[in-house]
Every structure is written in structure tokens, then in C-alpha cells.
C-alpha atoms as a PDB file:
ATOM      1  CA  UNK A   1     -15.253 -13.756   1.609  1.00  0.00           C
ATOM      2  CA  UNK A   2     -18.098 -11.536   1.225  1.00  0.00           C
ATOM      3  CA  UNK A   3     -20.940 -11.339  -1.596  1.00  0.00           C
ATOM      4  CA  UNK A   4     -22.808  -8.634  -2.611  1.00  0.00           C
ATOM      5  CA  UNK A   5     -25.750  -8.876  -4.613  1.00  0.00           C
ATOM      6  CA  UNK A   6     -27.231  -5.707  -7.072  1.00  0.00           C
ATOM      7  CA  UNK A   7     -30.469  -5.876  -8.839  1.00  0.00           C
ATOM      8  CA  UNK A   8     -30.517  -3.788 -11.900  1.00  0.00           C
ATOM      9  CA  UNK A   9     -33.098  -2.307 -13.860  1.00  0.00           C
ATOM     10  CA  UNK A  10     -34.189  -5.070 -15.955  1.00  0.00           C
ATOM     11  CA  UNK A  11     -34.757  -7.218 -12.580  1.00  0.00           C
ATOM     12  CA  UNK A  12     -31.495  -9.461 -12.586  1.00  0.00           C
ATOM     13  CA  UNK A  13     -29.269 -10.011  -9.910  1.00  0.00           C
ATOM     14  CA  UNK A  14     -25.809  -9.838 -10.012  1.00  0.00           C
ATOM     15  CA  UNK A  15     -23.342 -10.831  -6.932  1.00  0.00           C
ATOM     16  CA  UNK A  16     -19.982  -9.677  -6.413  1.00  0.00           C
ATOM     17  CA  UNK A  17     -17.828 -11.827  -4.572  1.00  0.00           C
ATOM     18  CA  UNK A  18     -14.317 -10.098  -2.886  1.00  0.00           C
ATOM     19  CA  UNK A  19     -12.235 -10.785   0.539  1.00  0.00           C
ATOM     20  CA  UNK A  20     -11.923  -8.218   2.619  1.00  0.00           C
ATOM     21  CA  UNK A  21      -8.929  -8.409   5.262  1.00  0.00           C
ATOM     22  CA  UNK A  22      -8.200  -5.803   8.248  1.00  0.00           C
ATOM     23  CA  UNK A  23      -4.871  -5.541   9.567  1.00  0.00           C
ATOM     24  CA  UNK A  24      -4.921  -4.000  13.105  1.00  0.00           C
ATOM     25  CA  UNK A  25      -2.291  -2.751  14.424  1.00  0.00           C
ATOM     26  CA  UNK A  26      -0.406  -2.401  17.938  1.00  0.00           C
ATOM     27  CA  UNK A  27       1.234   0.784  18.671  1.00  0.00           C
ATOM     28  CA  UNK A  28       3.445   2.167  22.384  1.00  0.00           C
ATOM     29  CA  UNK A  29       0.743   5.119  23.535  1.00  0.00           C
ATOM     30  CA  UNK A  30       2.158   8.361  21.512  1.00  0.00           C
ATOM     31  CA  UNK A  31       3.355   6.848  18.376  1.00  0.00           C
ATOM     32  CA  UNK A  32       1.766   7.418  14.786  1.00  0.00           C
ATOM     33  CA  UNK A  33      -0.627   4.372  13.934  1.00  0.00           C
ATOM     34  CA  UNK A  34      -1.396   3.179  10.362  1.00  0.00           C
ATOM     35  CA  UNK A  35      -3.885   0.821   9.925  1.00  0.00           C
ATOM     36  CA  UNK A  36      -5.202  -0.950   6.591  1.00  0.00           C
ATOM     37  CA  UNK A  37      -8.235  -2.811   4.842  1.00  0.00           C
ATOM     38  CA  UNK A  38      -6.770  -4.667   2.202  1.00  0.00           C
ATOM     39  CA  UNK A  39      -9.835  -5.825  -0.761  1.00  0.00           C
ATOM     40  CA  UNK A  40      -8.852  -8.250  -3.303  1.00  0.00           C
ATOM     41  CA  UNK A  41     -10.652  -9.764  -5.647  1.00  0.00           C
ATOM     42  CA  UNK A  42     -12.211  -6.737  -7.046  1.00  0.00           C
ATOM     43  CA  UNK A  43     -13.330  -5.543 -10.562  1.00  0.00           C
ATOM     44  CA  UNK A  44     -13.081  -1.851 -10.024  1.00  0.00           C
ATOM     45  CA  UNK A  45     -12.233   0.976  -7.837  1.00  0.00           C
ATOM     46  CA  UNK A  46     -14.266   0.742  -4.511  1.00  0.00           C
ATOM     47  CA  UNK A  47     -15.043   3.763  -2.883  1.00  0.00           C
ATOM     48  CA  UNK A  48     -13.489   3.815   1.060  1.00  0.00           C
ATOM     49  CA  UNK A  49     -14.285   5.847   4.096  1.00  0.00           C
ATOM     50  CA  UNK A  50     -13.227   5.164   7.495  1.00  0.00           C
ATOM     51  CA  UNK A  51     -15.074   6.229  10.965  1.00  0.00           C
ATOM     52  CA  UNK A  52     -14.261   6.022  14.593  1.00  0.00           C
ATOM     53  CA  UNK A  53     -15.897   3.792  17.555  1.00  0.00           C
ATOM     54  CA  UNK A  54     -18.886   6.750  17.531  1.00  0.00           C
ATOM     55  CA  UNK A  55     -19.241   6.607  13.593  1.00  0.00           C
ATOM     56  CA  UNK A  56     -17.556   9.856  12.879  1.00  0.00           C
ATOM     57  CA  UNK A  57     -15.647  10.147   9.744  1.00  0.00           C
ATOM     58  CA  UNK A  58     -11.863   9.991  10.491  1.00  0.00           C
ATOM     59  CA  UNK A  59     -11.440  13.476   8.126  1.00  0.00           C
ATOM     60  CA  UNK A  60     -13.507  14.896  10.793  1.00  0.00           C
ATOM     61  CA  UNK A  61     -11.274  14.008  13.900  1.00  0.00           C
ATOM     62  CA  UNK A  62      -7.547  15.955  13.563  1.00  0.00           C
ATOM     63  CA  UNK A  63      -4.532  14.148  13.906  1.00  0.00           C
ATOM     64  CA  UNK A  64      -6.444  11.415  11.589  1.00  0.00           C
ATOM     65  CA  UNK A  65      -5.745  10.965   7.839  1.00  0.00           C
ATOM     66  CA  UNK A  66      -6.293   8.190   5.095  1.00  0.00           C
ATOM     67  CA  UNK A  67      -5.414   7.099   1.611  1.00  0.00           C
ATOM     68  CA  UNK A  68      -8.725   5.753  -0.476  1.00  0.00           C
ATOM     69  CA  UNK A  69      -6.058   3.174  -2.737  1.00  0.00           C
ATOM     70  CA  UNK A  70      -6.773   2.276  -5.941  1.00  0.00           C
ATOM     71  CA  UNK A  71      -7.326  -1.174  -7.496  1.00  0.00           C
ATOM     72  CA  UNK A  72      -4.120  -2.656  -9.076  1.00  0.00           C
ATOM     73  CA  UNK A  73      -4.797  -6.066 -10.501  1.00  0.00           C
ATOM     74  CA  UNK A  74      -8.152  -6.806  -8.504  1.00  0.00           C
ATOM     75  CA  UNK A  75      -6.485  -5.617  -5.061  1.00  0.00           C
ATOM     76  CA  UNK A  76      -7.277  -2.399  -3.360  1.00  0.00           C
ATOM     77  CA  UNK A  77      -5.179  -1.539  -0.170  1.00  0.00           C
ATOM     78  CA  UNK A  78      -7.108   1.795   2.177  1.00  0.00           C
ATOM     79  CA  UNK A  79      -4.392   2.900   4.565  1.00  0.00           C
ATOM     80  CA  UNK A  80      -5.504   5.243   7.684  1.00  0.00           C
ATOM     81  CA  UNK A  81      -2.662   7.103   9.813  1.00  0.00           C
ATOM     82  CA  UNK A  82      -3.319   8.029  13.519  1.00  0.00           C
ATOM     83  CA  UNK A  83      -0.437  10.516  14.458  1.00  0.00           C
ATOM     84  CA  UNK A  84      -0.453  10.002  17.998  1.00  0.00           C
ATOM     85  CA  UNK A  85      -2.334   7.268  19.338  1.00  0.00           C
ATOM     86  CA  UNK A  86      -3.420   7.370  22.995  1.00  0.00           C
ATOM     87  CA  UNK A  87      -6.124   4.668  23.886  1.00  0.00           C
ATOM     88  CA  UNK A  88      -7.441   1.278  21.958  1.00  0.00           C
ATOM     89  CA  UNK A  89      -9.284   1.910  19.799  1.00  0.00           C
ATOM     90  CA  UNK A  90     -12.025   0.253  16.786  1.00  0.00           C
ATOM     91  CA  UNK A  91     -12.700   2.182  13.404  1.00  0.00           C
ATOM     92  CA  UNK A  92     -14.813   1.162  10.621  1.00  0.00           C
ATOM     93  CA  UNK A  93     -13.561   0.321   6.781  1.00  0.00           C
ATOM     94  CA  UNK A  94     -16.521   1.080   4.990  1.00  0.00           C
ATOM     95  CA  UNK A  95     -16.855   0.094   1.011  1.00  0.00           C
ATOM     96  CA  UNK A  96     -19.466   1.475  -0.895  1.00  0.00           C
ATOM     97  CA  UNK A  97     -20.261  -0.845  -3.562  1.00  0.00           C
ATOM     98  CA  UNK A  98     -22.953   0.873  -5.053  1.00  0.00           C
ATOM     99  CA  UNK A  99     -24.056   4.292  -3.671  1.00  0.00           C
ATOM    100  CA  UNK A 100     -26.795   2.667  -2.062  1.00  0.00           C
ATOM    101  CA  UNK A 101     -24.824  -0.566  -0.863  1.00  0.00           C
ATOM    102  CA  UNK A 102     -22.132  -0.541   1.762  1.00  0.00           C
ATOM    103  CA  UNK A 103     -19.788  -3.017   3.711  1.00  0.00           C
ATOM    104  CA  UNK A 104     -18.053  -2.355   6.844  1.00  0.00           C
ATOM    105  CA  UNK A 105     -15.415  -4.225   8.217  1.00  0.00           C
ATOM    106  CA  UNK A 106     -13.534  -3.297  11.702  1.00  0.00           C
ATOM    107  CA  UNK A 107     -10.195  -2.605  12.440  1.00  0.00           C
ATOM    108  CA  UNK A 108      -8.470  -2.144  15.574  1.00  0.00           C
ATOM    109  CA  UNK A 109      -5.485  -0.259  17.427  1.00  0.00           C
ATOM    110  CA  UNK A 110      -4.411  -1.752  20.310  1.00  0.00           C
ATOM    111  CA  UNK A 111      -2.465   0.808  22.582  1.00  0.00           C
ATOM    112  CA  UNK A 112       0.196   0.147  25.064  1.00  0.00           C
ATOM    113  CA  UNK A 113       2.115   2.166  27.857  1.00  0.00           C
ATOM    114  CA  UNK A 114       5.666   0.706  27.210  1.00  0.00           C
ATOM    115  CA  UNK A 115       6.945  -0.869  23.914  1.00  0.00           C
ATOM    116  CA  UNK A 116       6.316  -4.302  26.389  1.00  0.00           C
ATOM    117  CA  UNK A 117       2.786  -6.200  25.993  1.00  0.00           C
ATOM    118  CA  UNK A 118       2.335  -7.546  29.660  1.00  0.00           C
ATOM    119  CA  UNK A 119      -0.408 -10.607  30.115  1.00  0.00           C
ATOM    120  CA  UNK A 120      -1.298 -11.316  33.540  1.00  0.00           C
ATOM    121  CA  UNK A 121      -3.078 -14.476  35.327  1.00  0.00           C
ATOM    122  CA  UNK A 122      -4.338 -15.102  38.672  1.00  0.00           C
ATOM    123  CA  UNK A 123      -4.490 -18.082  40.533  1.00  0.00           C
ATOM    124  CA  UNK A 124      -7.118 -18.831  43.179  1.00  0.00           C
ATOM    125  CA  UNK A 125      -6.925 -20.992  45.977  1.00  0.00           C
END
């Protein structure tokens, strides 16, 4: 649950409450990736962008795309498509709120080398 507060002109405050949920994603290295930032709770269209571990805007980086959503019913789903992914990686949902008032949230793609997530221990004696 987040809360955002904006003061307006007149000196009020109002605060905007909304969840925010990121769904990562795990992916075999060389598929297509889509990740997604789901907001519900909302009154109105937020305004998405997403950016990489080294805050570069994914429409910047090729291979990357995303869809902004729109907000059906007080949810908003962003969607954003790596087409071949090749290491783990974190990227940032960012909301703007107001111009001047943002919220980022991150996401993250997990890569493997096989379709086979291997865990390993070791014992010390």
C-alpha cells in the first residue's frame, strides 16, 4: 500500500492511497521476457515508464518494449517485453503521480541456462 500526498494551491493536502504489485518473472537465457506492475486502487490514468539497473529508459535499450495500460475499474496493468533475455536483471516501474511526484517500484528477471532452476548447498565438516 502506498500513499501519496499533494498539496494544492489553496494549501490542503490530499493523499492518494493505491497498491502497487510487481510480478517478476523467470525466463531460460534467450527467451522473450514480459514483466508487469500491476496498480489498483487508482482514480485515474497513471502515467508509467520503465528503466534498467543503470536508470536508462527501456525505449532507449533495443530489443526492449512496453505497454503504459490504462485504468479499467481502478486497476492499471504496465506490461514490459524483453525479446531475448540474457542475464538477471532489475528494472524500475516508475508512476508519475503528479509531474512533479513519482513512485518506483522494482521488478526483476531472473535468467537461467536450462529450463531447470538448480539450488545447491554445501556441507562443512
Amino acid at each position: 500500500l502506498q500513499a501519496e500526498m499533494a498539496r494544492n494551491g489553496r494549501g490542503n493536502v490530499k493523499v492518494f492511497l493505491f497498491v502497487v504489485t510487481p510480478h517478476d518473472k523467470t525466463v531460460k537465457k534467450g527467451d522473450s521476457a514480459t514483466l508487469s506492475c500491476i496498480m489498483t486502487d487508482i482514480v485515474k490514468n497513471l502515467t508509467v515508464t520503465w528503466g534498467d539497473d543503470q536508470g536508462k529508459n527501456i525505449v532507449e535499450l533495443p530489443g526492449h518494449s512496453f505497454i503504459q495500460g490504462t485504468n479499467v475499474g481502478g486497476t492499471q496493468k504496465s506490461t514490459m517485453t524483453i525479446e531475448e533475455a540474457v542475464r538477471n536483471s532489475t528494472y524500475a516501474c516508475t508512476l508519475a503521480i503528479y509531474p512533479d511526484q513519482t513512485y518506483s517500484s522494482d521488478v526483476h528477471l531472473f535468467v537461467t541456462n536450462s529450463g531447470i532452476v538448480l539450488g545447491f548447498s554445501t556441507i562443512l565438516s
